[in-house]
Protein backbone atom coordinates (compact mmCIF):
# COMPACT_ATOMS: atom_id res chain seq x y z
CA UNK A 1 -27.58 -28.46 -9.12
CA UNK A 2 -26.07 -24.71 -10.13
CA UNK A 3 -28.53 -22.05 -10.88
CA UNK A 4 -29.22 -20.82 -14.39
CA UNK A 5 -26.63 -17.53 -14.59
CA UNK A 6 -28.31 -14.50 -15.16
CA UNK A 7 -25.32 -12.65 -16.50
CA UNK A 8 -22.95 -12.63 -19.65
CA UNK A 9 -19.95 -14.19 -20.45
CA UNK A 10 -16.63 -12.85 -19.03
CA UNK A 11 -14.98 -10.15 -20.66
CA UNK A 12 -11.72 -11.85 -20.94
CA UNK A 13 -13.06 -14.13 -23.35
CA UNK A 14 -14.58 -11.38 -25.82
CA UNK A 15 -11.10 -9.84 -26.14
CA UNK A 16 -9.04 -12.99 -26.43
CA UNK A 17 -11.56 -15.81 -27.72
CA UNK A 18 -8.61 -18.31 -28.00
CA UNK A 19 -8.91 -18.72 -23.94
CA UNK A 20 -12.80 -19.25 -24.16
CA UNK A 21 -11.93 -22.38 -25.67
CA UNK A 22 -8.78 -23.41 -23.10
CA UNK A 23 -9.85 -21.62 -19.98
CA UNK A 24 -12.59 -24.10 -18.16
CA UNK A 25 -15.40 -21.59 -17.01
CA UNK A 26 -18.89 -21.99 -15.41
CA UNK A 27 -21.63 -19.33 -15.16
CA UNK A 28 -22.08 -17.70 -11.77
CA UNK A 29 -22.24 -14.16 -11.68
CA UNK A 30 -24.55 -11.65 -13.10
CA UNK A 31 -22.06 -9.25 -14.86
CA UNK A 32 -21.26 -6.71 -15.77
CA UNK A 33 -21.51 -5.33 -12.17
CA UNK A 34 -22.78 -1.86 -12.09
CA UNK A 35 -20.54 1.47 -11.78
CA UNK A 36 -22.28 3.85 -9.24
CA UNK A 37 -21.50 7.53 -8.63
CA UNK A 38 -20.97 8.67 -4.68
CA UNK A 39 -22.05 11.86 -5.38
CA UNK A 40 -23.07 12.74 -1.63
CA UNK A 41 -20.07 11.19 -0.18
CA UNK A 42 -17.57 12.69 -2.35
CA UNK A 43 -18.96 15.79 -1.74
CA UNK A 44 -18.91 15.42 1.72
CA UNK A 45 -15.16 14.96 1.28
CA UNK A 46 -14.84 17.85 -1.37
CA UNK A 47 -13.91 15.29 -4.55
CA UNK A 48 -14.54 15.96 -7.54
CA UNK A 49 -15.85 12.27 -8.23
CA UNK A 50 -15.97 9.38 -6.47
CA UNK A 51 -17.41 6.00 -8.11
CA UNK A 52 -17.76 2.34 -6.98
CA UNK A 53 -17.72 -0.75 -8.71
CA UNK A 54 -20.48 -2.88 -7.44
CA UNK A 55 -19.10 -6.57 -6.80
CA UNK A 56 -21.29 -7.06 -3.68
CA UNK A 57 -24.20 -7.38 -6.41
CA UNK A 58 -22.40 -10.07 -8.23
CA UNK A 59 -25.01 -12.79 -7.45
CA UNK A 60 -28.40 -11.89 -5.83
CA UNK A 61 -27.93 -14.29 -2.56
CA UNK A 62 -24.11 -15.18 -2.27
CA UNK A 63 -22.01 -11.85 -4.02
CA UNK A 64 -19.17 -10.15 -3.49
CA UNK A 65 -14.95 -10.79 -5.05
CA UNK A 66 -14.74 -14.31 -4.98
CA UNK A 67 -17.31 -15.03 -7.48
CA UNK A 68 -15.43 -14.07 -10.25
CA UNK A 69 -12.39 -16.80 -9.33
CA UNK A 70 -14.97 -19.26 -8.96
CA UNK A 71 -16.40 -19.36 -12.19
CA UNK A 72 -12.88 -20.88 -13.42
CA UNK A 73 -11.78 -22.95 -10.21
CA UNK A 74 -15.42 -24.71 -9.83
CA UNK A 75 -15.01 -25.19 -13.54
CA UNK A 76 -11.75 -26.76 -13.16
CA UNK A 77 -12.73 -28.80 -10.28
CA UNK A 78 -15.32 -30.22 -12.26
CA UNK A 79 -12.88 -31.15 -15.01
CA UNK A 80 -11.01 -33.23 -12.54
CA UNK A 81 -13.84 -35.20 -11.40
CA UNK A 82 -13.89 -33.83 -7.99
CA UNK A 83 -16.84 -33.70 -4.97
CA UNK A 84 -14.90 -32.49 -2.40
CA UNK A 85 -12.88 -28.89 -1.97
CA UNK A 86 -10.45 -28.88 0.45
CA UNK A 87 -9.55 -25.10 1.68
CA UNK A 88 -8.22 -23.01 4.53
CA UNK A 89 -9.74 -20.01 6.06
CA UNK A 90 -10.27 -17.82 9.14
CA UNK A 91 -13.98 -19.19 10.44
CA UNK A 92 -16.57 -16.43 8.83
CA UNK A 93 -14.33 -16.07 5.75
CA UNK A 94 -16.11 -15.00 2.65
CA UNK A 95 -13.87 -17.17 1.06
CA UNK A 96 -14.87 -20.45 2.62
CA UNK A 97 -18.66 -19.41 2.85
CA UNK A 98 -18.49 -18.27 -1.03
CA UNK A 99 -17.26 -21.53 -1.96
CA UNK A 100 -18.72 -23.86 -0.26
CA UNK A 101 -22.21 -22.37 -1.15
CA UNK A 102 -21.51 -22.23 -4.72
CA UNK A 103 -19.50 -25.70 -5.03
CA UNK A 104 -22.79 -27.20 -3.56
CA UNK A 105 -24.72 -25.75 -6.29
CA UNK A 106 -22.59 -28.21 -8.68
CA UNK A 107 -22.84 -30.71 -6.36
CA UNK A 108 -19.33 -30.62 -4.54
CA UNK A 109 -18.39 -30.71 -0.98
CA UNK A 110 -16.65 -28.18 1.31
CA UNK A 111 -14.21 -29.21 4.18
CA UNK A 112 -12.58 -26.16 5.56
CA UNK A 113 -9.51 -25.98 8.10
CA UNK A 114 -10.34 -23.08 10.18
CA UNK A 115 -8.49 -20.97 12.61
CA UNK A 116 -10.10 -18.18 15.08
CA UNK A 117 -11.11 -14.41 14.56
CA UNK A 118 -12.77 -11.89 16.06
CA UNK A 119 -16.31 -11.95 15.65
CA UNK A 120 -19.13 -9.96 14.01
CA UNK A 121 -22.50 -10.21 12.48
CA UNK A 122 -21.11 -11.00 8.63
CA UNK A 123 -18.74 -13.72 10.50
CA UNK A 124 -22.01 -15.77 11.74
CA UNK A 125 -23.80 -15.13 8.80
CA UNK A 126 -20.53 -16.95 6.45
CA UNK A 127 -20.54 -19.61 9.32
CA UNK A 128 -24.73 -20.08 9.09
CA UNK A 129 -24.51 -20.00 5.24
CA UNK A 130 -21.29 -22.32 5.46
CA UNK A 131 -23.35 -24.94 7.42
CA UNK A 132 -26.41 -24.66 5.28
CA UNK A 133 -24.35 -25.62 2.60
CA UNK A 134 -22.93 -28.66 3.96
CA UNK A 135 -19.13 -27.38 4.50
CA UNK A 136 -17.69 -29.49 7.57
CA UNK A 137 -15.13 -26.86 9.45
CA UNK A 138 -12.28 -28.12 11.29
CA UNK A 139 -10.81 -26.19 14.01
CA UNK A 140 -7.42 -25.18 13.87
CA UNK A 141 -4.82 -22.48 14.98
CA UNK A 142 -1.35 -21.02 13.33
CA UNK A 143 0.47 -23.75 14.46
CA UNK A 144 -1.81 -26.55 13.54
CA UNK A 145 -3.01 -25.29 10.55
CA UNK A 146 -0.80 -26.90 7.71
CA UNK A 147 -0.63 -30.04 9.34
CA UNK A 148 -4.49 -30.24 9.46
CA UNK A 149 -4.86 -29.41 6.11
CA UNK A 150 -1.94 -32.10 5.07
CA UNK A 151 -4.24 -34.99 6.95
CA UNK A 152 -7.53 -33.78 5.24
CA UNK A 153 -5.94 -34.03 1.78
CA UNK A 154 -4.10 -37.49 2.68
CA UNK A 155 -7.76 -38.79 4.20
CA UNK A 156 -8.99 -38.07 0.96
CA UNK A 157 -6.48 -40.13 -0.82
CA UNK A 158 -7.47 -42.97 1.00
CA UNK A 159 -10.92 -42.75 0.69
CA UNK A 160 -11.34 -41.55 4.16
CA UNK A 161 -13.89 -38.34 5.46
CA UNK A 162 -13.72 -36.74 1.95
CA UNK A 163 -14.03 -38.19 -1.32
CA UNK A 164 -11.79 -37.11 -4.51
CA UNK A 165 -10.00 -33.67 -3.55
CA UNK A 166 -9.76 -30.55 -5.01
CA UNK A 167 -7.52 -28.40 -3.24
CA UNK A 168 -8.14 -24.70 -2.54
CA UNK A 169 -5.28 -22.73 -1.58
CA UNK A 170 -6.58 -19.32 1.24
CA UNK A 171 -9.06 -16.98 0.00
CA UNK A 172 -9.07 -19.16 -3.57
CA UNK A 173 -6.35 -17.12 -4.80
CA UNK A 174 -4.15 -18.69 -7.43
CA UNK A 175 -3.53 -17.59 -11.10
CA UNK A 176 -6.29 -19.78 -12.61
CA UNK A 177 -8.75 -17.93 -9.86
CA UNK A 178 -7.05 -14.33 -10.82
CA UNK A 179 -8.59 -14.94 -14.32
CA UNK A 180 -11.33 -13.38 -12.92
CA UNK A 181 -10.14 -9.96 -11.84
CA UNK A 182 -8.57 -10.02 -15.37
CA UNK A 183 -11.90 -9.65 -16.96
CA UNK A 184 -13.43 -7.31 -14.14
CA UNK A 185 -10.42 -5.23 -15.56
CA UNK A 186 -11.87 -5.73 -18.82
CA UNK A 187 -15.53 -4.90 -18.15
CA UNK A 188 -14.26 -1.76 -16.84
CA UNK A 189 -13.02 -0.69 -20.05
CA UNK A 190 -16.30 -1.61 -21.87
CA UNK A 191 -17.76 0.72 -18.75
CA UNK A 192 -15.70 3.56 -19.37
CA UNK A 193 -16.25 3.36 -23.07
CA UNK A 194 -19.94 3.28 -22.11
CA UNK A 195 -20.12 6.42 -20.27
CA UNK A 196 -20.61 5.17 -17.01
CA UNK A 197 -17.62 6.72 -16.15
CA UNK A 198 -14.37 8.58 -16.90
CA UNK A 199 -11.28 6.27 -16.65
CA UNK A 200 -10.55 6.66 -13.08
CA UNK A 201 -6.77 8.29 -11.90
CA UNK A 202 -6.99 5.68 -8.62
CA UNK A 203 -8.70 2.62 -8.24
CA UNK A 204 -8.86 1.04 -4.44
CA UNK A 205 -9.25 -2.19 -3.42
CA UNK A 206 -8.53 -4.51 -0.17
CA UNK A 207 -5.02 -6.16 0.07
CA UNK A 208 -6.03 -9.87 1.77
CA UNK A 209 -4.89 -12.76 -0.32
CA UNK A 210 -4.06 -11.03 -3.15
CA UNK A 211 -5.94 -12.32 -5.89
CA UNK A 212 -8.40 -9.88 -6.76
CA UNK A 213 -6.00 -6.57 -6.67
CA UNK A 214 -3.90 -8.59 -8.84
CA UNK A 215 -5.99 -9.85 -11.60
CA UNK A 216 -7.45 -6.18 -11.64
CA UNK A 217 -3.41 -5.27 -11.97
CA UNK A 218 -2.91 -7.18 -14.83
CA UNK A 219 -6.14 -6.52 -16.34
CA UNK A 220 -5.98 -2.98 -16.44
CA UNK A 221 -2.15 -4.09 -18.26
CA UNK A 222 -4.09 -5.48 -20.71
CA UNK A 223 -6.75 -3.24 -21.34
CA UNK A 224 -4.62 -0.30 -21.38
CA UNK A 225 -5.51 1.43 -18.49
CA UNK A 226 -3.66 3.81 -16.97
CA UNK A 227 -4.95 3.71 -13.52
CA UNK A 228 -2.81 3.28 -10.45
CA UNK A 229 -3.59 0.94 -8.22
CA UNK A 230 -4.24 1.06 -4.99
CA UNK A 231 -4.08 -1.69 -2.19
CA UNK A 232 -5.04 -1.17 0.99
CA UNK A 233 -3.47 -3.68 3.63
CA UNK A 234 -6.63 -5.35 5.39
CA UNK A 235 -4.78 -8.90 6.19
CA UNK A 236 -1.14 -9.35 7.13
CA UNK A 237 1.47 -6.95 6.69
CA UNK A 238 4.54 -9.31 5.86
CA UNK A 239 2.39 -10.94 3.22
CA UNK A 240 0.53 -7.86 1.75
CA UNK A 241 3.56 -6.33 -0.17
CA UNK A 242 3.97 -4.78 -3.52
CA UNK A 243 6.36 -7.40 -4.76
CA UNK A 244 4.21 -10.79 -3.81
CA UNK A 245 1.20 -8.54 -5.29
CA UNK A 246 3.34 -7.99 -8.32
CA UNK A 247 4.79 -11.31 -8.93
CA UNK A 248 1.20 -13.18 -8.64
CA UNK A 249 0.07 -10.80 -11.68
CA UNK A 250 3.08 -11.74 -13.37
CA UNK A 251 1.86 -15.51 -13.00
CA UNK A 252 -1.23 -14.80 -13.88
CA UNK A 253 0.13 -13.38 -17.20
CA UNK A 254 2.18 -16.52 -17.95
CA UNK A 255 -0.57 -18.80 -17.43
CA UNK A 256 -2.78 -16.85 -20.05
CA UNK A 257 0.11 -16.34 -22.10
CA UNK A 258 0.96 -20.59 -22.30
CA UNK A 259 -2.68 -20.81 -23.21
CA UNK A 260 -2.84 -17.96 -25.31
CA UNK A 261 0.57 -17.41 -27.61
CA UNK A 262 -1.08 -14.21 -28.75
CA UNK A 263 -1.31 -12.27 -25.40
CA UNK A 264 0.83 -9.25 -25.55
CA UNK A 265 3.76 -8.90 -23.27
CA UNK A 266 2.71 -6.42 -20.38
CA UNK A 267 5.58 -5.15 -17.61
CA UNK A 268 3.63 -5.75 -14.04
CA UNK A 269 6.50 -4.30 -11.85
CA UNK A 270 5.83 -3.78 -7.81
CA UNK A 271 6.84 0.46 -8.22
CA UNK A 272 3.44 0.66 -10.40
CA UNK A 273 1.63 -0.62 -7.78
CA UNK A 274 0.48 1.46 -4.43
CA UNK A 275 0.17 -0.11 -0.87
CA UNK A 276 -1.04 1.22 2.06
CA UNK A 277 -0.49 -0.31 5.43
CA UNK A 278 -1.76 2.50 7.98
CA UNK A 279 -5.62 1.10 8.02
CA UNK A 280 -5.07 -2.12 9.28
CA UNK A 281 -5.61 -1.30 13.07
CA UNK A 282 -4.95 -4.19 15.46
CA UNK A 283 -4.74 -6.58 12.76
CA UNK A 284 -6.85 -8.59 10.36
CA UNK A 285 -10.54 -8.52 11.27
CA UNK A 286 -10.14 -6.01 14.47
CA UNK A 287 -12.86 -2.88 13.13
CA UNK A 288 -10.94 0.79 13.35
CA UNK A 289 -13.31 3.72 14.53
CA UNK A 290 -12.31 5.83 11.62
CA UNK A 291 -13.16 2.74 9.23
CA UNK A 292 -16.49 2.41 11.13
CA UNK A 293 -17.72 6.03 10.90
CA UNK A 294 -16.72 5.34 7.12
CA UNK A 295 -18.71 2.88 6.81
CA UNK A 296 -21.98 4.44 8.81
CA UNK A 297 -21.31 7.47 6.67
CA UNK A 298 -21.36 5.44 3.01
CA UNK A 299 -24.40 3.52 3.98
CA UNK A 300 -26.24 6.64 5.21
CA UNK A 301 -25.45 8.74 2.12
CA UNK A 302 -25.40 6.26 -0.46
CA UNK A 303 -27.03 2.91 1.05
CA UNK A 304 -24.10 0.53 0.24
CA UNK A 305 -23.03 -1.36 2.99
CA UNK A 306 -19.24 -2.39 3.64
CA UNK A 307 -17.70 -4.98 6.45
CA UNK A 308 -15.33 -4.17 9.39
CA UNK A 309 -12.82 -6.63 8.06
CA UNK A 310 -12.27 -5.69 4.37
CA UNK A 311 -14.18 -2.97 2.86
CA UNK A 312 -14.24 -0.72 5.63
CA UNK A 313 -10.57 -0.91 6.03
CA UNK A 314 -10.24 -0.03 2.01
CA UNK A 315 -12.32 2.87 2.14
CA UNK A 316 -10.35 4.23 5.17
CA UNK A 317 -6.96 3.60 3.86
CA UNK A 318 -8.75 5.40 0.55
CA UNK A 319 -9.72 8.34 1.72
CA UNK A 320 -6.33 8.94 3.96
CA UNK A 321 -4.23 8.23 0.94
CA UNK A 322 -6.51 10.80 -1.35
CA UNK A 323 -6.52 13.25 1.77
CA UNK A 324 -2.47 13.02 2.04
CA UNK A 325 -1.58 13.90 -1.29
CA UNK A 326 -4.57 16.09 -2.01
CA UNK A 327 -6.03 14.51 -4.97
CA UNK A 328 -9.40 15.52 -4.31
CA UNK A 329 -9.54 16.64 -7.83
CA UNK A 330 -8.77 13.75 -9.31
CA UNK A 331 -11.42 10.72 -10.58
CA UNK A 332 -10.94 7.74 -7.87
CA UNK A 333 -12.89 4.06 -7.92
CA UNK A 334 -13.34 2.30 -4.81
CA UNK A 335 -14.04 -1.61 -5.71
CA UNK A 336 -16.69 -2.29 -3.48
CA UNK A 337 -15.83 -6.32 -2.71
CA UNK A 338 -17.96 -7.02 -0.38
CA UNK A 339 -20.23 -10.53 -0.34
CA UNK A 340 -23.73 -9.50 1.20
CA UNK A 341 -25.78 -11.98 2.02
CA UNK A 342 -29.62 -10.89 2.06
CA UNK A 343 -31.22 -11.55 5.80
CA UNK A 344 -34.38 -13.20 3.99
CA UNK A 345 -31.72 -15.97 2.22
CA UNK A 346 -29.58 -16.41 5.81
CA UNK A 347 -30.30 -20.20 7.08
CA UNK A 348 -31.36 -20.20 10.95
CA UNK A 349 -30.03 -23.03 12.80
CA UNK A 350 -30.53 -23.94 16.41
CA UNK A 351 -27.56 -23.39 18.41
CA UNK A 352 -27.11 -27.17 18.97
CA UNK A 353 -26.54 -27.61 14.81
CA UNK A 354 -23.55 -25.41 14.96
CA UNK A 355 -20.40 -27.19 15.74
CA UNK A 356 -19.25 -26.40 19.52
CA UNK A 357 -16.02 -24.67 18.67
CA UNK A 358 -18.43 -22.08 16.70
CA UNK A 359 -20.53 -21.26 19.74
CA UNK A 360 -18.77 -18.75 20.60
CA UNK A 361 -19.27 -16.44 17.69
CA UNK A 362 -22.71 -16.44 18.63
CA UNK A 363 -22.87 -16.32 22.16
């Protein structure tokens, strides 16, 4: 069974209680996540102030972006009667190792269709935390994916491998999931308010599946932010665009909208939004050098601690888009998404409990 949550209520349902009674929602995260200054690293880079929003301390053993989409898919999955998610990943996705630990805790069932990546230490930690938590990963590539995932969800029709299915589209993102990022928007506002911070110019965060950077789109909509956004291209270029960015907020807004009549009308148009494409590298999951000595250089002056994949990659493309058009003055947000799992909770399983075409990310 789930853990008692330690946090409050989402934020989205203190501004529009109508969808607290619509929007199926579970408990997970401790929010609100904390705001932190960077005073050493923005001064190291001559800003004026530099913040991050703390979503790696969204849950003390299993943190980071996804949480927040989980606390309405789980719910949903629930609703529908299901004990098995069936999703689609790269092997040490956060996405897949996010899920399937949570889902567990409410008794549900992870199959994951899998394809290759490069490897790293957070990839075998996601696959050991994966295992621990029962997920059953089935190897794939770019060719084989789809029809993989087609037979896993007709198995489960028939009874077969997986019982009652719940599918899970890449990196959860879907408009129920994007509910999530709505409210971070929201808690940000209550933050500002707070004092602990101004309302930021820029606010950065990783382009992968989309979900996150736009909930956090629409959210700030809604709020009445006036914050650009920022996305920083960390997954695949063709699919990382302003308009597919654009028009998954604007779904997002029709689904609250339909369940909500009084929602306000918000205009979520692709020229508000910002995307940079330079910090990619090689391609999804390949570390850059300049991301790297970002990274070193964070942790040493500030102790957070990003990934080569995503966070890394959004600082980087960050700090080259502040350095190009010399906004050093200005107040910029980095949304720190990264899921940190603490060494003392990482499982330890003997090589011959990880499935053979995992080896090798641990060779």
């Amino acid at each position: 069974m789930h853990d008692e949550p330690t946090g409050n209520p989402p934020a989205l349902f203190d501004a529009y209680p109508r969808l607290a009674e619509r929007v199926p929602h579970v408990s997970i995260g401790d929010w609100p996540t904390p705001v932190t200054c960077l005073p050493q690293f923005g001064a190291a880079h001559d800003m004026a102030a530099m913040y991050c929003k703390r979503e790696d301390l969204a849950h003390t053993e299993c943190g980071g972006n996804k949480v927040r989409g989980l606390e309405f898919v789980l719910a949903d999955a629930k609703r529908c009667g299901t004990d098995t998610i069936v999703t689609l990943g790269a092997a040490g996705s956060n996405h897949v190792c996010n899920t399937a630990w949570h889902a567990r805790r409410f008794g549900i069932d992870t199959v994951a269709v899998v394809v290759d990546q490069p490897p790293g230490e957070y990839v075998r930690r996601n696959i050991l935390r994966g295992l621990d938590a029962g997920t059953r990963y089935i190897p794939a590539n770019y060719v084989t994916l789809l029809p993989k995932l087609i037979v896993q969800l007709l198995s489960s029709r028939r009874g077969e491998q997986v019982g009652r299915s719940y599918t899970l589209p890449g990196g959860g993102t879907s408009p129920l999931a994007c509910l999530g990022h709505v409210s971070a928007a929201m808690e940000l506002k209550r933050q500002i308010k707070q004092g602990s911070l101004p309302a930021p110019d820029f606010l950065y965060v990783a382009l992968g599946s989309l979900g996150t950077a736009a909930g956090l789109a629409l959210g700030c909509k809604l709020a009445g932010l006036d914050t650009r956004i920022v996305g920083v291209v960390v997954s695949y270029r063709w699919y990382c665009t302003a308009g597919r960015w654009a028009r998954l907020a604007r779904r997002t807004h029709r689904l609250v909208q339909r369940l909500d009549p009084t929602m306000p009308d918000v205009r979520i148009d692709k020229s508000q939004l910002t995307v940079i494409g330079t910090a990619l590298g090689r391609g999804y999951a390949h570390p850059t050098p300049s991301s790297a000595q970002l990274a070193r250089e964070l942790h040493e002056t500030e102790g957070i601690q990003l990934d080569g994949t995503y966070t890394a990659k959004a600082l980087d493309g960050a700090m080259s888009f502040i350095r190009q058009h010399r906004l050093e003055d200005k107040v910029h947000l980095f949304w720190q998404t990264f899921h940190t799992g603490a060494p003392s909770t990482s499982p330890h399983l003997p090589i011959e409990g990880i499935p053979p075409h995992l080896r090798r990310y641990f060779d």
